[in-house]
N, C-alpha and C. Protein backbone atom coordinates (compact mmCIF):
# COMPACT_ATOMS: atom_id res chain seq x y z
N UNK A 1 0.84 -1.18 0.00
CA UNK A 1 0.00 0.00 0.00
C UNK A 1 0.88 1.24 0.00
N UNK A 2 0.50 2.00 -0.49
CA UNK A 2 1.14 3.55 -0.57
C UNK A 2 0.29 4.38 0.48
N UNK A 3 1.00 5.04 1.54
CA UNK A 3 0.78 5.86 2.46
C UNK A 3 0.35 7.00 1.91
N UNK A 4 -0.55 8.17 2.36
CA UNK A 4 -1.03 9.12 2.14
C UNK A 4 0.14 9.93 2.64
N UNK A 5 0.25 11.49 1.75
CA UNK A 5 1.28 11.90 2.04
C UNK A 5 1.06 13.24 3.28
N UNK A 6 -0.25 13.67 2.98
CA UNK A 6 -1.01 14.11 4.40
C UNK A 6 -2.15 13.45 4.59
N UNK A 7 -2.33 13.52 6.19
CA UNK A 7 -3.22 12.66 7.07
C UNK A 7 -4.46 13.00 6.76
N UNK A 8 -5.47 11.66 6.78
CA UNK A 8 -7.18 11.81 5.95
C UNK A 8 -7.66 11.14 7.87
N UNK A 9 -8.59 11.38 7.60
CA UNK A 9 -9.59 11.46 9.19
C UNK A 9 -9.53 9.95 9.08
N UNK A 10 -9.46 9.27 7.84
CA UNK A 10 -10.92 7.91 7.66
C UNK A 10 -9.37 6.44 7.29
N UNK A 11 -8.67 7.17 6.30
CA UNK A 11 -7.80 5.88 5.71
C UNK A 11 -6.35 6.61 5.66
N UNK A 12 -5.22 6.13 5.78
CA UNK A 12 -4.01 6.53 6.08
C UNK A 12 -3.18 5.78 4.70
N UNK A 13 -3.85 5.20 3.80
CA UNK A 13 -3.46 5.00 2.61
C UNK A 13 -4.08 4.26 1.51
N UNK A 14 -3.17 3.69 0.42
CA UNK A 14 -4.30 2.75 -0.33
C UNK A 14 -3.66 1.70 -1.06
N UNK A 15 -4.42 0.68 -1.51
CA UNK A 15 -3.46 -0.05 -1.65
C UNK A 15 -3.52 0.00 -3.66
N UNK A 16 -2.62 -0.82 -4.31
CA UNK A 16 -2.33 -0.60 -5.74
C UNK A 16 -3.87 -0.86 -6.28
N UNK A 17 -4.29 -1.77 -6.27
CA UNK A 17 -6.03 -1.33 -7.13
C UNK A 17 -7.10 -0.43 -6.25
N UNK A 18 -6.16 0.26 -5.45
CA UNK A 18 -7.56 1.19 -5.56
C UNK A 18 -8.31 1.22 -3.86
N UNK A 19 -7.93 0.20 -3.70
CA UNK A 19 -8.47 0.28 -1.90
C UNK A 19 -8.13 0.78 -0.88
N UNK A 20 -9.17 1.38 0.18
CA UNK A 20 -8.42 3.06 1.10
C UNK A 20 -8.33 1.65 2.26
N UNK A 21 -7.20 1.74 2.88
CA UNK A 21 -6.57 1.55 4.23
C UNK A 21 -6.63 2.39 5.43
N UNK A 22 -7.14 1.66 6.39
CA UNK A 22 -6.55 2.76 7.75
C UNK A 22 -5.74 1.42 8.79
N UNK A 23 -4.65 2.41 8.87
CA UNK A 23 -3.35 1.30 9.65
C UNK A 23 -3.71 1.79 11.21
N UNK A 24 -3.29 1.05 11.99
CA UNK A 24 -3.85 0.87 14.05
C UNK A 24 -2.28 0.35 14.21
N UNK A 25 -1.96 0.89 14.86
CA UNK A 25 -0.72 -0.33 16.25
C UNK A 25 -1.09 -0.06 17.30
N UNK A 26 -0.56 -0.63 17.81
CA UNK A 26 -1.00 -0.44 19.70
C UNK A 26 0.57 -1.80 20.30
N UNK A 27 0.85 -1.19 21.39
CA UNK A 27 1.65 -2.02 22.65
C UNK A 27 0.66 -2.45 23.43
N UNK A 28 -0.49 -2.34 23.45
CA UNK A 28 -1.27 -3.01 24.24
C UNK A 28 -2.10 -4.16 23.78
N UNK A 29 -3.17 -4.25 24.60
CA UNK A 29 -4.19 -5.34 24.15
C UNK A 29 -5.24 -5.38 23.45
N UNK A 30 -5.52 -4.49 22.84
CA UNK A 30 -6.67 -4.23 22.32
C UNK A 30 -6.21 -2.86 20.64
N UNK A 31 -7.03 -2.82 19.81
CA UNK A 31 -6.76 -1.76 18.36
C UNK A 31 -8.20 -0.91 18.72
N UNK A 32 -7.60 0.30 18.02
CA UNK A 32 -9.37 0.46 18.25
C UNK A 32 -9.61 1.18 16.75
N UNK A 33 -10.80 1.69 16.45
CA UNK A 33 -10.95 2.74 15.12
C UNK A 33 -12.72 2.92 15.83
N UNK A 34 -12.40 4.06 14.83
CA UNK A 34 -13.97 4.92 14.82
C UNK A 34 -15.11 5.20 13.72
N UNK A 35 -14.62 5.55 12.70
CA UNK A 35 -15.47 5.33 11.56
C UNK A 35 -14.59 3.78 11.03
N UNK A 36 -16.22 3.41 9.85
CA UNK A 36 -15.68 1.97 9.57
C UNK A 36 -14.24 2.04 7.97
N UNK A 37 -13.40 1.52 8.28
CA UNK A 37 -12.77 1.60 6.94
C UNK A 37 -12.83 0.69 6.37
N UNK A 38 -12.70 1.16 4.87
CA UNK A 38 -12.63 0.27 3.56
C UNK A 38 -11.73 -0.88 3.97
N UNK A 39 -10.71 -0.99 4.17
CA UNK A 39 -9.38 -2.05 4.89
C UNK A 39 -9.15 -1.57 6.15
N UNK A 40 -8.43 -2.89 6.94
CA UNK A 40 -8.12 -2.15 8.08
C UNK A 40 -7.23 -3.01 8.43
N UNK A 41 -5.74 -2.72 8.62
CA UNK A 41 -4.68 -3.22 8.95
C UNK A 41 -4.39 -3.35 10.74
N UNK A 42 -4.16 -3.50 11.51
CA UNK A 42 -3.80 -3.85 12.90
C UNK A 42 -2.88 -4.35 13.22
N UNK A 43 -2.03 -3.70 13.88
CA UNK A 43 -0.60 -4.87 14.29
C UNK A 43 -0.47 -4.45 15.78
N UNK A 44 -0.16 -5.41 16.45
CA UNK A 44 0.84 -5.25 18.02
C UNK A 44 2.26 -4.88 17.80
N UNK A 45 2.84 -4.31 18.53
CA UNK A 45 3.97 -4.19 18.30
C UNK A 45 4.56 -4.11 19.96
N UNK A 46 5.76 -4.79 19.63
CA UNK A 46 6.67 -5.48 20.80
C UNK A 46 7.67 -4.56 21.28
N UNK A 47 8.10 -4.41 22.58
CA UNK A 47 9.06 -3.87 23.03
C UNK A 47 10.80 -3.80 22.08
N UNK A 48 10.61 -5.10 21.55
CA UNK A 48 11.61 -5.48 21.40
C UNK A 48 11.92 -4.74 19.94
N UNK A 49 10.72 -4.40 19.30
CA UNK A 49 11.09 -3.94 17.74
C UNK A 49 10.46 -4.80 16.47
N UNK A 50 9.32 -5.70 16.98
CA UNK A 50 9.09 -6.95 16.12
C UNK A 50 7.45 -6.45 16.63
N UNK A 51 6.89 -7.25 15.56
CA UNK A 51 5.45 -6.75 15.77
C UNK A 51 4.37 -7.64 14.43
N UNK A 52 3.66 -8.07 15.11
CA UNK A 52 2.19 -9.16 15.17
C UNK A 52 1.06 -8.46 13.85
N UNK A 53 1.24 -8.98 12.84
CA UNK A 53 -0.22 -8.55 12.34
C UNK A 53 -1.34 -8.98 13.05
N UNK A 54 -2.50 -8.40 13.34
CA UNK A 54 -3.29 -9.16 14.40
C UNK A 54 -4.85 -9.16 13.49
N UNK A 55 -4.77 -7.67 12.62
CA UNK A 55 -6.24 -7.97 11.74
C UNK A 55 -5.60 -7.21 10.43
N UNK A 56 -6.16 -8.17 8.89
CA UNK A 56 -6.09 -7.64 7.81
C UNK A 56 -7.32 -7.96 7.17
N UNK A 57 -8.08 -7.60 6.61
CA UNK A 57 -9.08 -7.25 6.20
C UNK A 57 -10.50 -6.11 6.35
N UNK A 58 -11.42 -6.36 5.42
CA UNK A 58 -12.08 -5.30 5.61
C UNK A 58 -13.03 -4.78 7.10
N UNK A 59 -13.00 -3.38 7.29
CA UNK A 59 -13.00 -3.13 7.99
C UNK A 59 -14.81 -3.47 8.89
N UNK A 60 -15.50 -3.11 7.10
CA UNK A 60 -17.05 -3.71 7.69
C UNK A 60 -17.09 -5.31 8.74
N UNK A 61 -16.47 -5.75 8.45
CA UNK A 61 -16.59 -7.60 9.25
C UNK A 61 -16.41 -6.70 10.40
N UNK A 62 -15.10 -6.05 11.12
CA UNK A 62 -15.15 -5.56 12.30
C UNK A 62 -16.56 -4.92 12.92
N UNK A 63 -16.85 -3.96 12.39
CA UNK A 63 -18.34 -3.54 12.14
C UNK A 63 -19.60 -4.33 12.08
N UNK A 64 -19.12 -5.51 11.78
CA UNK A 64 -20.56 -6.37 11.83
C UNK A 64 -20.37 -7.29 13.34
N UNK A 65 -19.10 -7.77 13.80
CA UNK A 65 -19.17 -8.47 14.48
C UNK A 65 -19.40 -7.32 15.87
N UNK A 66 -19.18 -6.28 16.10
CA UNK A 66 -19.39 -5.17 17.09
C UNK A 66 -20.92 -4.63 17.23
N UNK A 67 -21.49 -5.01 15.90
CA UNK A 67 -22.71 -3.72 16.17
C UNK A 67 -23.54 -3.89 17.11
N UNK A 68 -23.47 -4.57 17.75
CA UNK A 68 -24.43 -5.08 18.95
C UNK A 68 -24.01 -3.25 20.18
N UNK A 69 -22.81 -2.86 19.83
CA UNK A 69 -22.06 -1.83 21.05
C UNK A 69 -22.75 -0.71 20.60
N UNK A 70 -22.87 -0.12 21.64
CA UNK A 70 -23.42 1.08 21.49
C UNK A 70 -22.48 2.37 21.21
N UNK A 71 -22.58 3.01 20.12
CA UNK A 71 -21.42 4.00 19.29
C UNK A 71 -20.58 3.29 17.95
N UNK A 72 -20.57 2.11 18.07
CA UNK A 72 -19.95 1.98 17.41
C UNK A 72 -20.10 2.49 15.83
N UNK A 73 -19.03 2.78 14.92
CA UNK A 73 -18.60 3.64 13.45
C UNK A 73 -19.09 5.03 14.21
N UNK A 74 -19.09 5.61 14.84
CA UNK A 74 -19.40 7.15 15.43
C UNK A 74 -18.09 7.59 16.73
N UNK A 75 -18.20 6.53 17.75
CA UNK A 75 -17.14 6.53 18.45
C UNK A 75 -15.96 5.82 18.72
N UNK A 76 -14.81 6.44 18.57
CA UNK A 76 -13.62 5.38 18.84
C UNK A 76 -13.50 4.50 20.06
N UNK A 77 -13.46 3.47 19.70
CA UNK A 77 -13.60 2.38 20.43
C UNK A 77 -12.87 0.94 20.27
N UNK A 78 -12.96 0.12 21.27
CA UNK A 78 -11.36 -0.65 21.24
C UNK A 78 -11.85 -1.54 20.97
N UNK A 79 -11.16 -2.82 20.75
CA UNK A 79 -11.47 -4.20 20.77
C UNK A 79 -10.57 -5.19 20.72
N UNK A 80 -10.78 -5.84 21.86
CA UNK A 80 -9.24 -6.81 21.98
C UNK A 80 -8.61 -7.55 20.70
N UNK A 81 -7.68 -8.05 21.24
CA UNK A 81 -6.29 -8.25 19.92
C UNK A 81 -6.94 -9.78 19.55
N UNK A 82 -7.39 -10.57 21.18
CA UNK A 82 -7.74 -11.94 20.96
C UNK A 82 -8.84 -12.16 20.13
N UNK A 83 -10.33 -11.15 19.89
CA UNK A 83 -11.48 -11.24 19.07
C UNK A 83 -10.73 -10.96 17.44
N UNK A 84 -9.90 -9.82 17.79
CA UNK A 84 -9.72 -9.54 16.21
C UNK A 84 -8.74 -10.00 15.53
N UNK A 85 -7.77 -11.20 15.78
CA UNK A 85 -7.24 -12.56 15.40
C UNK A 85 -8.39 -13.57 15.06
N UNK A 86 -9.13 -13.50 15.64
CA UNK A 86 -9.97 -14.76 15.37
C UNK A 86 -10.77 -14.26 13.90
N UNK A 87 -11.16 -13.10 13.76
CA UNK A 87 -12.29 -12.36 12.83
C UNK A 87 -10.75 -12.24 11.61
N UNK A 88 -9.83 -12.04 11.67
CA UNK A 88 -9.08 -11.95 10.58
C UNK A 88 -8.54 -13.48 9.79
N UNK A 89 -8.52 -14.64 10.75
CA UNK A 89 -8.55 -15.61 10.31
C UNK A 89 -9.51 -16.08 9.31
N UNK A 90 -11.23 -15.24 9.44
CA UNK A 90 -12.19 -15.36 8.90
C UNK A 90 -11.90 -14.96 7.20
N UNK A 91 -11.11 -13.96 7.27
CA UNK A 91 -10.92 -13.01 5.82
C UNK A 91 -10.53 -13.65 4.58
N UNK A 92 -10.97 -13.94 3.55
CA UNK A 92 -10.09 -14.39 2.37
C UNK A 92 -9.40 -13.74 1.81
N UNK A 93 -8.03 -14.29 1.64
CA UNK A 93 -7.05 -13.70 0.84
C UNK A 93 -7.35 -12.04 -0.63
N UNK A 94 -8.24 -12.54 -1.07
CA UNK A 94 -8.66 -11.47 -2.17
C UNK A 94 -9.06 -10.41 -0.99
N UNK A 95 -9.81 -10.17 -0.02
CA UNK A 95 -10.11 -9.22 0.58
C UNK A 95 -9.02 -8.34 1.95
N UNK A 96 -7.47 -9.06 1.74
CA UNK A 96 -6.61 -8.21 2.54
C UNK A 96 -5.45 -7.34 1.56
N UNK A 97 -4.97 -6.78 2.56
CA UNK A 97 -3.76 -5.94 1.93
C UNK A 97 -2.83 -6.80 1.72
N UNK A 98 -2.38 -6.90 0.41
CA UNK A 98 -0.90 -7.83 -0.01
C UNK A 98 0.06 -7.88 0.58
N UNK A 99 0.66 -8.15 1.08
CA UNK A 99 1.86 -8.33 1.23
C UNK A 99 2.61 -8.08 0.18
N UNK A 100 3.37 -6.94 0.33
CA UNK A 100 4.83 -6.96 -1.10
C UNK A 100 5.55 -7.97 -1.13
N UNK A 101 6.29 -8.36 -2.23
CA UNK A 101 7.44 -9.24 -2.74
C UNK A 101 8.71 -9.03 -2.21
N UNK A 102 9.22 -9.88 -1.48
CA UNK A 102 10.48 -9.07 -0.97
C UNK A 102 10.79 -9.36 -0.07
């Protein structure tokens, strides 16, 4: 994906055909976002300098498996690392961000 070169409220980049990204890290336990994005990347990242993809795909599945919460796509809000491993396992390949060659 190619990064935006100034910051958008909603997606922080996009990827080569065309799809808006919004990237999350966190040192903690939980990612959070607020409006729903087109993609939505998530990683942990480690003391050490090494760091966990934890969710790749689209951002609606997050959105569907939450809507039960009250605010949710209006308010930023978290959701542990352990639910959103399990929901990214769900994702098929055509619907995440590629991985580059390399």
């Amino acid at each position: 994906m190619e990064v935006h070169d100034v910051s958008q409220a909603k997606h922080d980049g996009m990827t080569p055909d065309g799809r808006l990204v919004q990237v999350k890290a966190t040192f903690k336990d939980s990612l959070t976002f607020k409006s729903t994005p087109e993609l939505y990347l998530g990683f942990k990242l480690h003391p050490d300098g090494t760091y966990e993809e934890i969710y790749n795909g689209p951002g609606q599945a997050i959105y569907d498996r939450y809507s039960h919460r009250k605010g949710i796509g209006e308010s930023l809000m978290s959701f542990p690392l352990t639910e959103l491993r399990k929901l990214s396992d769900t994702v098929n390949a055509g619907q995440r961000v590629a991985r580059r060659a390399g």
